[in-house]
PDB file of N, CA and C in Angstrom:
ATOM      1  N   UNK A   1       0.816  -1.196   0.000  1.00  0.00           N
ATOM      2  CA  UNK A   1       0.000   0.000   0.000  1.00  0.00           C
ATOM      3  C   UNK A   1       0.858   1.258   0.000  1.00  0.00           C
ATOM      4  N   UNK A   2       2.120   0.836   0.541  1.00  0.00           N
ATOM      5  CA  UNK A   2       2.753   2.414   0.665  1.00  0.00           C
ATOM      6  C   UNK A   2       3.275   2.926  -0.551  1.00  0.00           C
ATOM      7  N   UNK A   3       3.687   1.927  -1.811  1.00  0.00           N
ATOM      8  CA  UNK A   3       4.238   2.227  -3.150  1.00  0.00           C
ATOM      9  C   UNK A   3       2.890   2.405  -3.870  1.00  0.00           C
ATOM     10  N   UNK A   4       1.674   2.289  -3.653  1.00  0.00           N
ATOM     11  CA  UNK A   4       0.587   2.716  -4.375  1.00  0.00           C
ATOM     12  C   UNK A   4      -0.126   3.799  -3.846  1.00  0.00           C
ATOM     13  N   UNK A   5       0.429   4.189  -2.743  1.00  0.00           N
ATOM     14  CA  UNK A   5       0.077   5.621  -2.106  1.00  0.00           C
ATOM     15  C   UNK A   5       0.646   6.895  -2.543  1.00  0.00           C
ATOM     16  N   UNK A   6       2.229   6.228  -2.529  1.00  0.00           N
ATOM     17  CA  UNK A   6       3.061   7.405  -3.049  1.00  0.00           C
ATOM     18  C   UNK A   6       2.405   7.411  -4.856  1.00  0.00           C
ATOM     19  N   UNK A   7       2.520   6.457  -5.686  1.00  0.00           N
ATOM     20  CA  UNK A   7       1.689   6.806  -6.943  1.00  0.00           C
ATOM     21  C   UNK A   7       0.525   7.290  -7.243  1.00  0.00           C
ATOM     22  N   UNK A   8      -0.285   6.958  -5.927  1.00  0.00           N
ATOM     23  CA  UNK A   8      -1.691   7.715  -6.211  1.00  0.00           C
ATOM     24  C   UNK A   8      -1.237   9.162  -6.500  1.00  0.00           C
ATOM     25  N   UNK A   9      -0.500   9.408  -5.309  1.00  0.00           N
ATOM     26  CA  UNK A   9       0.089  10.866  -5.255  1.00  0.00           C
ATOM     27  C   UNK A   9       0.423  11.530  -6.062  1.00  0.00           C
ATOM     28  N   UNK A  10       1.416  10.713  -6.833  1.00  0.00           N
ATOM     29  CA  UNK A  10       2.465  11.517  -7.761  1.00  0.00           C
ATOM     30  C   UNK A  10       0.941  11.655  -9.405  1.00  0.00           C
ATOM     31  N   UNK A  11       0.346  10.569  -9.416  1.00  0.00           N
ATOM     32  CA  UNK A  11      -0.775  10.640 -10.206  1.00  0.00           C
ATOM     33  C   UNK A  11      -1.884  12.090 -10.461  1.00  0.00           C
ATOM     34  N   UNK A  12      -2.047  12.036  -8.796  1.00  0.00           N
ATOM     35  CA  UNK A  12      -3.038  13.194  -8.291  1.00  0.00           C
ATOM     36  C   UNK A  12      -2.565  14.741  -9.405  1.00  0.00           C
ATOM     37  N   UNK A  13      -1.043  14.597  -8.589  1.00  0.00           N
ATOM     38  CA  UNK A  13      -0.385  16.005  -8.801  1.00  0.00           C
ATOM     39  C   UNK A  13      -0.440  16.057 -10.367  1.00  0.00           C
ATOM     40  N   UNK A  14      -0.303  15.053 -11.291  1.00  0.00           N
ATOM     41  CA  UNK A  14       0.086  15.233 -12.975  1.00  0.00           C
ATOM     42  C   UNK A  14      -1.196  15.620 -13.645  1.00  0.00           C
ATOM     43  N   UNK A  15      -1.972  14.820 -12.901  1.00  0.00           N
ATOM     44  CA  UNK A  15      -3.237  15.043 -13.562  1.00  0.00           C
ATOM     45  C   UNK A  15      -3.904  16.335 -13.968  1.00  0.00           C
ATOM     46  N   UNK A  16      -3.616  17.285 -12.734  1.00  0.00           N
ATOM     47  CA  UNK A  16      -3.832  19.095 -13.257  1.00  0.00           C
ATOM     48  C   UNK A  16      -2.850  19.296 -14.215  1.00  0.00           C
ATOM     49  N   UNK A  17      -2.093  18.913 -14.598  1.00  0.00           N
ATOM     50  CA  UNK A  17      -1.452  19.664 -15.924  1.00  0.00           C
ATOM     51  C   UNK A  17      -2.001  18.192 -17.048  1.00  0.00           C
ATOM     52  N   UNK A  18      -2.202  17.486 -17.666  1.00  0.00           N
ATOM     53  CA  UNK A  18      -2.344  16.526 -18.031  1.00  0.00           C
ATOM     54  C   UNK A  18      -4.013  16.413 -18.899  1.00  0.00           C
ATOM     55  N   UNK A  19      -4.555  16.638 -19.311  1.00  0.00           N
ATOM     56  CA  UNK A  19      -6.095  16.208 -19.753  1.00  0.00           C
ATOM     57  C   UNK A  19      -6.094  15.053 -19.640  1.00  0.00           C
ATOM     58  N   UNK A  20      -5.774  14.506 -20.709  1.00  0.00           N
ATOM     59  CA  UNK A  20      -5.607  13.186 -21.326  1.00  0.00           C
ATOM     60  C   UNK A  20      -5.515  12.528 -20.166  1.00  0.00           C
ATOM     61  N   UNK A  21      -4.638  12.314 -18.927  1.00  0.00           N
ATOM     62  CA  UNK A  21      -4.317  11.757 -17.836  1.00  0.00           C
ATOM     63  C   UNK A  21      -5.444  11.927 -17.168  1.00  0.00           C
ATOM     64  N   UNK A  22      -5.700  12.419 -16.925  1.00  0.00           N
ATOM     65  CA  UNK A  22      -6.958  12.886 -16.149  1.00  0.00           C
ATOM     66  C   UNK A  22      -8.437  12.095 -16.540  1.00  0.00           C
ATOM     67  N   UNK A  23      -8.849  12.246 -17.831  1.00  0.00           N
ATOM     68  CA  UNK A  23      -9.315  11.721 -17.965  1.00  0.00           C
ATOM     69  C   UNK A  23      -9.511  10.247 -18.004  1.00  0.00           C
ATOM     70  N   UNK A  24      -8.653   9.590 -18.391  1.00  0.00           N
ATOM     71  CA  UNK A  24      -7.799   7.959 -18.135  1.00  0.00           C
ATOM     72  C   UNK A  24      -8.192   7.640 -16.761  1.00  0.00           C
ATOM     73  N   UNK A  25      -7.576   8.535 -15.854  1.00  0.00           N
ATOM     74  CA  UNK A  25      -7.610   8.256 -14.133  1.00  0.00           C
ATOM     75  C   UNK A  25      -8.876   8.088 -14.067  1.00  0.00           C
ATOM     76  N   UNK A  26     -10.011   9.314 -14.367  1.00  0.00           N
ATOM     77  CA  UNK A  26     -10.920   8.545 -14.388  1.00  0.00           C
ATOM     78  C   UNK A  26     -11.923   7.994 -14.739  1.00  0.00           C
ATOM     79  N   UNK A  27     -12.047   7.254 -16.011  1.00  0.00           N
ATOM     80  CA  UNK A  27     -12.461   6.310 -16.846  1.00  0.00           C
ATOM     81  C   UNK A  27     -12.106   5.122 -16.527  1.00  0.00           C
ATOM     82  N   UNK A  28     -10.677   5.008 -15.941  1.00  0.00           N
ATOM     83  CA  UNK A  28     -10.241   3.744 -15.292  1.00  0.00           C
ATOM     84  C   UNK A  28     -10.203   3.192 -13.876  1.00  0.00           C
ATOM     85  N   UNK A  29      -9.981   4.714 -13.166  1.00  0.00           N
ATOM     86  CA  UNK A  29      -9.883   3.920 -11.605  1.00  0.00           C
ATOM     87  C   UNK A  29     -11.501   4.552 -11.371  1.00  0.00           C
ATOM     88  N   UNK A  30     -11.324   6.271 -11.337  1.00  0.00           N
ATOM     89  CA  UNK A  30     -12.461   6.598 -10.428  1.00  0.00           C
ATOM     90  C   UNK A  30     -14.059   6.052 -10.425  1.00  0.00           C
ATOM     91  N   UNK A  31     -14.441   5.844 -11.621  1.00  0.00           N
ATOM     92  CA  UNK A  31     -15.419   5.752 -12.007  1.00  0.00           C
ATOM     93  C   UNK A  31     -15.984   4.246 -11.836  1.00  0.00           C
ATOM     94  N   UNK A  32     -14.994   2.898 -12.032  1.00  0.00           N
ATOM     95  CA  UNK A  32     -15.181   2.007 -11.559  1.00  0.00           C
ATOM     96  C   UNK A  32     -14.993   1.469 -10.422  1.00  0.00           C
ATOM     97  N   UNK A  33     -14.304   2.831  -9.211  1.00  0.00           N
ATOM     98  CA  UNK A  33     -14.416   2.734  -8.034  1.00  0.00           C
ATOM     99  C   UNK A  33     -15.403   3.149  -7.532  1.00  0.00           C
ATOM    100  N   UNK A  34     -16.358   4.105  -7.630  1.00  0.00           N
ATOM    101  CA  UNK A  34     -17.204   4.826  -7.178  1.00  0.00           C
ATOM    102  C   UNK A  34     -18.344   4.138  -7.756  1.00  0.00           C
ATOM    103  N   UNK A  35     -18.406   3.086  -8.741  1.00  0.00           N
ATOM    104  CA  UNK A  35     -19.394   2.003  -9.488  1.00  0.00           C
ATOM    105  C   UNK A  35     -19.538   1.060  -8.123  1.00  0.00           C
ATOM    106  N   UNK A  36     -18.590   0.461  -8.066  1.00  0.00           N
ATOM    107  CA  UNK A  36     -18.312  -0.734  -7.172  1.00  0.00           C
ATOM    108  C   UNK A  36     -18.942  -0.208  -5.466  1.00  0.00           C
ATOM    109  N   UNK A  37     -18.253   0.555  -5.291  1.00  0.00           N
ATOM    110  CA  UNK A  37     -18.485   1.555  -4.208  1.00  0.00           C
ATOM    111  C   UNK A  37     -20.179   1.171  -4.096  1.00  0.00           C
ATOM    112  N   UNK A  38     -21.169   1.714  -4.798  1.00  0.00           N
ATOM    113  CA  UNK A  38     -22.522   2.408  -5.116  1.00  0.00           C
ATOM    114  C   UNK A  38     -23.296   0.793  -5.180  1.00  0.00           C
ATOM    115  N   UNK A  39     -22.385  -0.286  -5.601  1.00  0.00           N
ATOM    116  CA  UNK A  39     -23.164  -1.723  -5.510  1.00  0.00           C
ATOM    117  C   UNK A  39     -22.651  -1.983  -4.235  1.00  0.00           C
ATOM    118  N   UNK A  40     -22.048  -1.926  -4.039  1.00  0.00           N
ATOM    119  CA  UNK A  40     -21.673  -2.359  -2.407  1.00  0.00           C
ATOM    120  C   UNK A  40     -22.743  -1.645  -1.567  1.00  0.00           C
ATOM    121  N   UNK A  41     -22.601  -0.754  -1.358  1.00  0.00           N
ATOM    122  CA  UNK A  41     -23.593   0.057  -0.413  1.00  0.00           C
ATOM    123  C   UNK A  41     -25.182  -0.373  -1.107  1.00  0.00           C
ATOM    124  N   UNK A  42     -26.011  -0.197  -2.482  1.00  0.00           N
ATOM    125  CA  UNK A  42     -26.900  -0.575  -2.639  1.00  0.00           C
ATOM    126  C   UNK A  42     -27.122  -2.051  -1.829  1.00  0.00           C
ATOM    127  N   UNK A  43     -26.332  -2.776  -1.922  1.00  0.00           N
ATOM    128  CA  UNK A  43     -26.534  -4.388  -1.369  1.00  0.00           C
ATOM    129  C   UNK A  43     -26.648  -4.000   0.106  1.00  0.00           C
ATOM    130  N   UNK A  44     -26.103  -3.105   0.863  1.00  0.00           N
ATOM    131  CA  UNK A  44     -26.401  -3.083   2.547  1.00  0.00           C
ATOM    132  C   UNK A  44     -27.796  -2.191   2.223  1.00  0.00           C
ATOM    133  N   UNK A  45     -28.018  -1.560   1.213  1.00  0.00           N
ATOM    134  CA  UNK A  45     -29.687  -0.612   1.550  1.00  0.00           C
ATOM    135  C   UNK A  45     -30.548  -1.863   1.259  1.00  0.00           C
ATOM    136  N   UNK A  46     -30.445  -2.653   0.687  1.00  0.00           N
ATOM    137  CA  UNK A  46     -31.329  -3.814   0.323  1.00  0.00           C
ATOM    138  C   UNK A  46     -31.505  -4.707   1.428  1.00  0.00           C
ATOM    139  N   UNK A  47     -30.336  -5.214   2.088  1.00  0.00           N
ATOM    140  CA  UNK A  47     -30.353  -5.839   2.936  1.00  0.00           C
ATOM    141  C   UNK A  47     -31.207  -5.263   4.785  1.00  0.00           C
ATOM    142  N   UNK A  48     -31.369  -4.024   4.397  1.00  0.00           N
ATOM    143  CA  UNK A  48     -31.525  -3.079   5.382  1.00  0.00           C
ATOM    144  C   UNK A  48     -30.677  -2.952   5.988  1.00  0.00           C
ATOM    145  N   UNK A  49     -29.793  -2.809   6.216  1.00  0.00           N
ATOM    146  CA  UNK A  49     -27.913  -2.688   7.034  1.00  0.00           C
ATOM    147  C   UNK A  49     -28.249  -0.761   6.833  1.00  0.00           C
ATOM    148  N   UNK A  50     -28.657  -0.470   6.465  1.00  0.00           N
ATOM    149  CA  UNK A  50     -28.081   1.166   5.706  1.00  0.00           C
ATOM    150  C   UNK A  50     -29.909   1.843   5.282  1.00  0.00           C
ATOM    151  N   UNK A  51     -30.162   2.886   5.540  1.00  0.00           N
ATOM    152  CA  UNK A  51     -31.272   3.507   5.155  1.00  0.00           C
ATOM    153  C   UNK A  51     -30.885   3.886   3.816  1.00  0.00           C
ATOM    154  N   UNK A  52     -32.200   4.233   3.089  1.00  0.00           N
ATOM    155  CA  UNK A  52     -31.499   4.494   2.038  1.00  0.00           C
ATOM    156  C   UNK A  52     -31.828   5.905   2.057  1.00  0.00           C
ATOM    157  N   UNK A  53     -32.290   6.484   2.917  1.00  0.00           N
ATOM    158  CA  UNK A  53     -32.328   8.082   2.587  1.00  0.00           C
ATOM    159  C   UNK A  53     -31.365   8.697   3.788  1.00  0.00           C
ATOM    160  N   UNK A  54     -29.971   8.174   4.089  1.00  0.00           N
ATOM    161  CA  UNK A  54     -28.909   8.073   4.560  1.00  0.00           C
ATOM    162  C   UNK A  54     -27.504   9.062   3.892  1.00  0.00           C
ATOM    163  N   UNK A  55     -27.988  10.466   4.267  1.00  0.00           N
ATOM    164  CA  UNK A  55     -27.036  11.191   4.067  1.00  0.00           C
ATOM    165  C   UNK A  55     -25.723  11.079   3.556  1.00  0.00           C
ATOM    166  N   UNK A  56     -24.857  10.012   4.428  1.00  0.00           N
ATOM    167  CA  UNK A  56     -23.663   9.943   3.566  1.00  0.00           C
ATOM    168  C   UNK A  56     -23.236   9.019   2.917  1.00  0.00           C
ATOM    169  N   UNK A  57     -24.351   8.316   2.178  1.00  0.00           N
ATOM    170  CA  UNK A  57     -24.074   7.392   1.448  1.00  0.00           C
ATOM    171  C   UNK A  57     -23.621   8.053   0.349  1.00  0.00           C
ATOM    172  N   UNK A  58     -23.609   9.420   0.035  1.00  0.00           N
ATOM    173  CA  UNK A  58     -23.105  10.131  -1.245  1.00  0.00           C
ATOM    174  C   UNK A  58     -21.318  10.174  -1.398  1.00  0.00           C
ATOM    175  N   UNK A  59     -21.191  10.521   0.050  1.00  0.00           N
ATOM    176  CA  UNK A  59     -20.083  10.886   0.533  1.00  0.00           C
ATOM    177  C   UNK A  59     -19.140   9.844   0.703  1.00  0.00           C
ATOM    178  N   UNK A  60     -19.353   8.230   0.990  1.00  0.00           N
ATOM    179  CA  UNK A  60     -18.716   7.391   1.161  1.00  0.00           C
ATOM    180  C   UNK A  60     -17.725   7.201   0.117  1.00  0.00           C
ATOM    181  N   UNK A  61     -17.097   7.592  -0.959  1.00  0.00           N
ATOM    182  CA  UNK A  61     -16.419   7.457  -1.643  1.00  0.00           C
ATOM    183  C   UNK A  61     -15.078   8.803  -1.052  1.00  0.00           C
ATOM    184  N   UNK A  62     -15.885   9.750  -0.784  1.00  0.00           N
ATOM    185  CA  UNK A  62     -14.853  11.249  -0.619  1.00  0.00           C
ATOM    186  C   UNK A  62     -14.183  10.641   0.921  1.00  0.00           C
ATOM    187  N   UNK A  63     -14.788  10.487   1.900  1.00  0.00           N
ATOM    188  CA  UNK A  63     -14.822   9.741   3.152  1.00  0.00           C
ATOM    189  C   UNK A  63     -13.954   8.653   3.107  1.00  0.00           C
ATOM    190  N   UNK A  64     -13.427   8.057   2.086  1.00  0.00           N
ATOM    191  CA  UNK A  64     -12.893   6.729   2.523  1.00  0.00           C
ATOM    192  C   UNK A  64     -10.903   6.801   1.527  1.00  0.00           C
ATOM    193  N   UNK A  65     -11.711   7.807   0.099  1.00  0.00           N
ATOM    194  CA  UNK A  65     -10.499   8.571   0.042  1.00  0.00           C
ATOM    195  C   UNK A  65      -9.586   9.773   0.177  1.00  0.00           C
ATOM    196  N   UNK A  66     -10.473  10.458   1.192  1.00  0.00           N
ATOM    197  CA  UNK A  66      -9.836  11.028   2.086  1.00  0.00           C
ATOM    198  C   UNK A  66      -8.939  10.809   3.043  1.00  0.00           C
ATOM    199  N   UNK A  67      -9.289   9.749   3.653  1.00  0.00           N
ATOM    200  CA  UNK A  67      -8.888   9.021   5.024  1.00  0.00           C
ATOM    201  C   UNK A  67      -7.710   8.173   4.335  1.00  0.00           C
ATOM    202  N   UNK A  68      -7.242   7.797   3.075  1.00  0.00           N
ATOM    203  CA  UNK A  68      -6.074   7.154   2.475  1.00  0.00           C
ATOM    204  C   UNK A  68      -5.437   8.215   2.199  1.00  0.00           C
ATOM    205  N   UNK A  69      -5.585   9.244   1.588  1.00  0.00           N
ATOM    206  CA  UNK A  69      -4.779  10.429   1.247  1.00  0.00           C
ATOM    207  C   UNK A  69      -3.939  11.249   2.839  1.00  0.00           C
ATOM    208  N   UNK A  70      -4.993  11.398   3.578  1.00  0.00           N
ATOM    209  CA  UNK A  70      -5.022  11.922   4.888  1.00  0.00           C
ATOM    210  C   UNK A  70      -3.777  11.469   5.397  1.00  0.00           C
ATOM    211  N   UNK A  71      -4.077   9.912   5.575  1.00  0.00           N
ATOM    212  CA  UNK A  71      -2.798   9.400   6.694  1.00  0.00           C
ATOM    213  C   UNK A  71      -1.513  10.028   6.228  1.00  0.00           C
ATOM    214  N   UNK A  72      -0.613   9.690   5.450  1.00  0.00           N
ATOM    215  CA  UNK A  72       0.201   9.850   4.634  1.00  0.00           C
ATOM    216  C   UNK A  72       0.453  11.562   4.925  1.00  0.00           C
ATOM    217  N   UNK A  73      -0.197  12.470   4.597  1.00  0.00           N
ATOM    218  CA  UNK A  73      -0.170  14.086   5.127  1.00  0.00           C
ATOM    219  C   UNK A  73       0.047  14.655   6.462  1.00  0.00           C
ATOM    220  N   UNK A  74      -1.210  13.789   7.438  1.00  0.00           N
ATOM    221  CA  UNK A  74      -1.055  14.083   8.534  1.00  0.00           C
ATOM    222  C   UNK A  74       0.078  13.749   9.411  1.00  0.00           C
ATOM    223  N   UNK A  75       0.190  12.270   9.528  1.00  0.00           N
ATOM    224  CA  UNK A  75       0.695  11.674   9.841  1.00  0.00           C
ATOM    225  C   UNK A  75       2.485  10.870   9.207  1.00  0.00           C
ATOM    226  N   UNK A  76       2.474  11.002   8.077  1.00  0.00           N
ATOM    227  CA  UNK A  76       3.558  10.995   7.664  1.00  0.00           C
ATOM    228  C   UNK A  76       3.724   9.489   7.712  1.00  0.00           C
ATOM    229  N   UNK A  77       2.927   8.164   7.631  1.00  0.00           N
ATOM    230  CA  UNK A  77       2.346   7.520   7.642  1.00  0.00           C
ATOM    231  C   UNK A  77       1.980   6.481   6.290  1.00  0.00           C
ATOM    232  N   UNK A  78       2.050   5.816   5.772  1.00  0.00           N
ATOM    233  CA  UNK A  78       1.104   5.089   4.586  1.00  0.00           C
ATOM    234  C   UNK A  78      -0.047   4.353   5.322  1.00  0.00           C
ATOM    235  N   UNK A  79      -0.983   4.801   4.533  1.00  0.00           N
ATOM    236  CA  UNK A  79      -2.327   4.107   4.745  1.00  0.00           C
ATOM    237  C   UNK A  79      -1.838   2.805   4.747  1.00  0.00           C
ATOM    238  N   UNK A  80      -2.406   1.584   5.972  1.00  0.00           N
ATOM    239  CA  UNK A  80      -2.155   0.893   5.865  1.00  0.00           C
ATOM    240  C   UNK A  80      -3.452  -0.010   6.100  1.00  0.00           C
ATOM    241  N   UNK A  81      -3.391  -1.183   5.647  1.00  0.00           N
ATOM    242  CA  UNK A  81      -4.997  -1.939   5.285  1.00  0.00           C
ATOM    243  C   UNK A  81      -5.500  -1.651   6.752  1.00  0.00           C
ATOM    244  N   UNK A  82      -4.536  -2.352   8.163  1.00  0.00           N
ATOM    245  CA  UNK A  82      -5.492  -1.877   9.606  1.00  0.00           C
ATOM    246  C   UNK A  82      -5.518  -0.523   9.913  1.00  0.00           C
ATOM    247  N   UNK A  83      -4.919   0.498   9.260  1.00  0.00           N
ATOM    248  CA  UNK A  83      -5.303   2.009   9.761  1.00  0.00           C
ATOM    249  C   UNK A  83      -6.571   2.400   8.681  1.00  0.00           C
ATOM    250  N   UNK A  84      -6.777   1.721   7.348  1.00  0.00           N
ATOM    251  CA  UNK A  84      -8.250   1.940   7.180  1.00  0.00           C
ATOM    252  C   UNK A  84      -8.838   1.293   7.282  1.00  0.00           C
ATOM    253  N   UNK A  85      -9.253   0.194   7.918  1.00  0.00           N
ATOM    254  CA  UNK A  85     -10.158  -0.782   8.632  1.00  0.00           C
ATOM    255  C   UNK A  85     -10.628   0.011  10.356  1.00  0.00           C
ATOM    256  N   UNK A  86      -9.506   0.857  10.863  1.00  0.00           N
ATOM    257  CA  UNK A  86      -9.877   1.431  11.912  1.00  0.00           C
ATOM    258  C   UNK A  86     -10.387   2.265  11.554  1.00  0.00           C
ATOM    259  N   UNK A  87     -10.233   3.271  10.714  1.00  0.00           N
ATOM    260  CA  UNK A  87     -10.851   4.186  10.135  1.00  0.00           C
ATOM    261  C   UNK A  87     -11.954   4.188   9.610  1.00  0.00           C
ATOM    262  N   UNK A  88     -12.856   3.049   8.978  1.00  0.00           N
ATOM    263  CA  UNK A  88     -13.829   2.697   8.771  1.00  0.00           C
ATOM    264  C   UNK A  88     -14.553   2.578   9.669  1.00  0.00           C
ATOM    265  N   UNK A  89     -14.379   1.633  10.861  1.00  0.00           N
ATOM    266  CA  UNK A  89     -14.843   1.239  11.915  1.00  0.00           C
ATOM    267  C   UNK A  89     -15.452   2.556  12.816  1.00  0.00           C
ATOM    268  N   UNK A  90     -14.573   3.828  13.108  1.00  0.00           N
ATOM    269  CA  UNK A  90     -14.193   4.533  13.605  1.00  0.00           C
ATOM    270  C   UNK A  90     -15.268   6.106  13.000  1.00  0.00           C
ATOM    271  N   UNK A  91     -15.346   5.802  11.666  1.00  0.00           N
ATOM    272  CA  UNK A  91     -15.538   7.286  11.171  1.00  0.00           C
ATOM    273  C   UNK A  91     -16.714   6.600   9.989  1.00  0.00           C
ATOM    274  N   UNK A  92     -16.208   5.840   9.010  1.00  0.00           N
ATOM    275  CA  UNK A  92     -17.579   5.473   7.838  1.00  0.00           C
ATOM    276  C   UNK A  92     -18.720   4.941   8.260  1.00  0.00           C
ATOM    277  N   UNK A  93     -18.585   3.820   9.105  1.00  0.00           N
ATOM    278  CA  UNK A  93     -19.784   3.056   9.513  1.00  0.00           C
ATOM    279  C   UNK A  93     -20.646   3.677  10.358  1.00  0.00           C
ATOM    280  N   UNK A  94     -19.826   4.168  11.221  1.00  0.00           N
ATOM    281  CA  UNK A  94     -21.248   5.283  12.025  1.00  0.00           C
ATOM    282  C   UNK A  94     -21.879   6.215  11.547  1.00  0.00           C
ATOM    283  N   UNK A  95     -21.093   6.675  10.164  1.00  0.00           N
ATOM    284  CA  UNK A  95     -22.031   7.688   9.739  1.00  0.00           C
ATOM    285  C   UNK A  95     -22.891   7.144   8.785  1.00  0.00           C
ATOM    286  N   UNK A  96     -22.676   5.640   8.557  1.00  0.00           N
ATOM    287  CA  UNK A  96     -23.924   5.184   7.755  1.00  0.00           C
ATOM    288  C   UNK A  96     -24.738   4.580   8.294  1.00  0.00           C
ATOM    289  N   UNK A  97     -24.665   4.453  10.109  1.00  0.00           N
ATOM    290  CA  UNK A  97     -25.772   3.885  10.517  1.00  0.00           C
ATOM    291  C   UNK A  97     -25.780   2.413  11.236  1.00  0.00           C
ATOM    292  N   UNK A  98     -24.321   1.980  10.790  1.00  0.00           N
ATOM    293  CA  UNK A  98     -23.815   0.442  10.745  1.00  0.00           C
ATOM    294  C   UNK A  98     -23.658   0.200  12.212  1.00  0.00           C
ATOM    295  N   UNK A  99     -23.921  -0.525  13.106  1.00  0.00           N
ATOM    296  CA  UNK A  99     -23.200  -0.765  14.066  1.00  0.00           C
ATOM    297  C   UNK A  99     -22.387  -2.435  14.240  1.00  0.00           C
ATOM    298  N   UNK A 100     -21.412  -1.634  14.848  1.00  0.00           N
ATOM    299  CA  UNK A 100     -20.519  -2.920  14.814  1.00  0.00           C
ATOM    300  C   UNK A 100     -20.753  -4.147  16.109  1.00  0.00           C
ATOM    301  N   UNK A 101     -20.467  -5.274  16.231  1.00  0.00           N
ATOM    302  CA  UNK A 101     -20.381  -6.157  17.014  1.00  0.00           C
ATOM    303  C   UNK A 101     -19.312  -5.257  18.370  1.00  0.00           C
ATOM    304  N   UNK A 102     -19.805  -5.868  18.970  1.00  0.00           N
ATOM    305  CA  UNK A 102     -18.354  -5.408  20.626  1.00  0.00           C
ATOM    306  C   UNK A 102     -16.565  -6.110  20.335  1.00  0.00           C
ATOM    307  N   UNK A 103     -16.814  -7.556  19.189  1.00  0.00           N
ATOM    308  CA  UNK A 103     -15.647  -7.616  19.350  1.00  0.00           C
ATOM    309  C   UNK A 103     -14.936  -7.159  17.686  1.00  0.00           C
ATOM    310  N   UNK A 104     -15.621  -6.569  17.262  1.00  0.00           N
ATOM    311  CA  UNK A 104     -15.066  -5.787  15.516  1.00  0.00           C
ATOM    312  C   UNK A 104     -15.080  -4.270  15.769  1.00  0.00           C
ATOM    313  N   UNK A 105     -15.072  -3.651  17.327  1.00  0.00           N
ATOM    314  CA  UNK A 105     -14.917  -2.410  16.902  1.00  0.00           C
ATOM    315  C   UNK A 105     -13.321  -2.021  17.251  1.00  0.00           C
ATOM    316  N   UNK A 106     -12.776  -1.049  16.840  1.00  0.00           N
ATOM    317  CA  UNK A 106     -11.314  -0.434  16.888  1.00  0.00           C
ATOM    318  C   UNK A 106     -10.829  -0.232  18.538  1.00  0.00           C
ATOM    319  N   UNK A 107     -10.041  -1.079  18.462  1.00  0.00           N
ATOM    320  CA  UNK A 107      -8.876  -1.095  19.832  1.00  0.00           C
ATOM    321  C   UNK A 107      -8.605   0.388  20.529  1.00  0.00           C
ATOM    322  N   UNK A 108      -9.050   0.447  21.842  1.00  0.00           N
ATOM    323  CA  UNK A 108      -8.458   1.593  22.319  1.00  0.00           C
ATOM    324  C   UNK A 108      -7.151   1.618  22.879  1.00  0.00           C
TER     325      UNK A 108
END
């Protein structure tokens, strides 16, 4: 994760000078992330896990790559699979409503 963090990065930054790149990024990642994203979450509104008139179900995409971009800035850090699994636990799921079991929530 930490050599695909630093590339997200270096990606991010080219892309404002770049069209062509830009567009690629996202035709290829964003769009079939934020696809995938939108069936995932439809399957918890179906299941009832998730309301569906649930505010940040819009947001769960900005929310989750934020929190990968974030570490890395704040912290100086690479996102790492258990710092966004805590982070999920911690910050996405409650704002969609999810509650976790007593023994799946984030270690104090």
């Amino acid at each position: 994760m930490e050599q695909n963090s630093a590339l997200m990065r270096g990606l991010i930054m080219e892309i404002h000078h770049n069209p062509d790149l830009e567009r690629a990024f996202r035709e290829l990642l964003i769009e079939p992330e934020r696809a995938a994203f939108n069936r995932e979450l439809q399957r918890a509104v179906d299941r009832g896990e998730i309301r569906a008139d649930n505010p940040a179900l819009d947001y769960v995409p900005h929310v989750v790559i934020g929190g990968y971009f974030a570490r890395t800035l704040i912290d100086d850090r690479p996102p790492t699979r258990a710092f966004l699994a805590e982070y999920a636990d911690a910050v996405l799921f409650p704002a969609l409503g999810v509650r976790l079991s007593p023994s799946s929530s984030p270690q104090q």
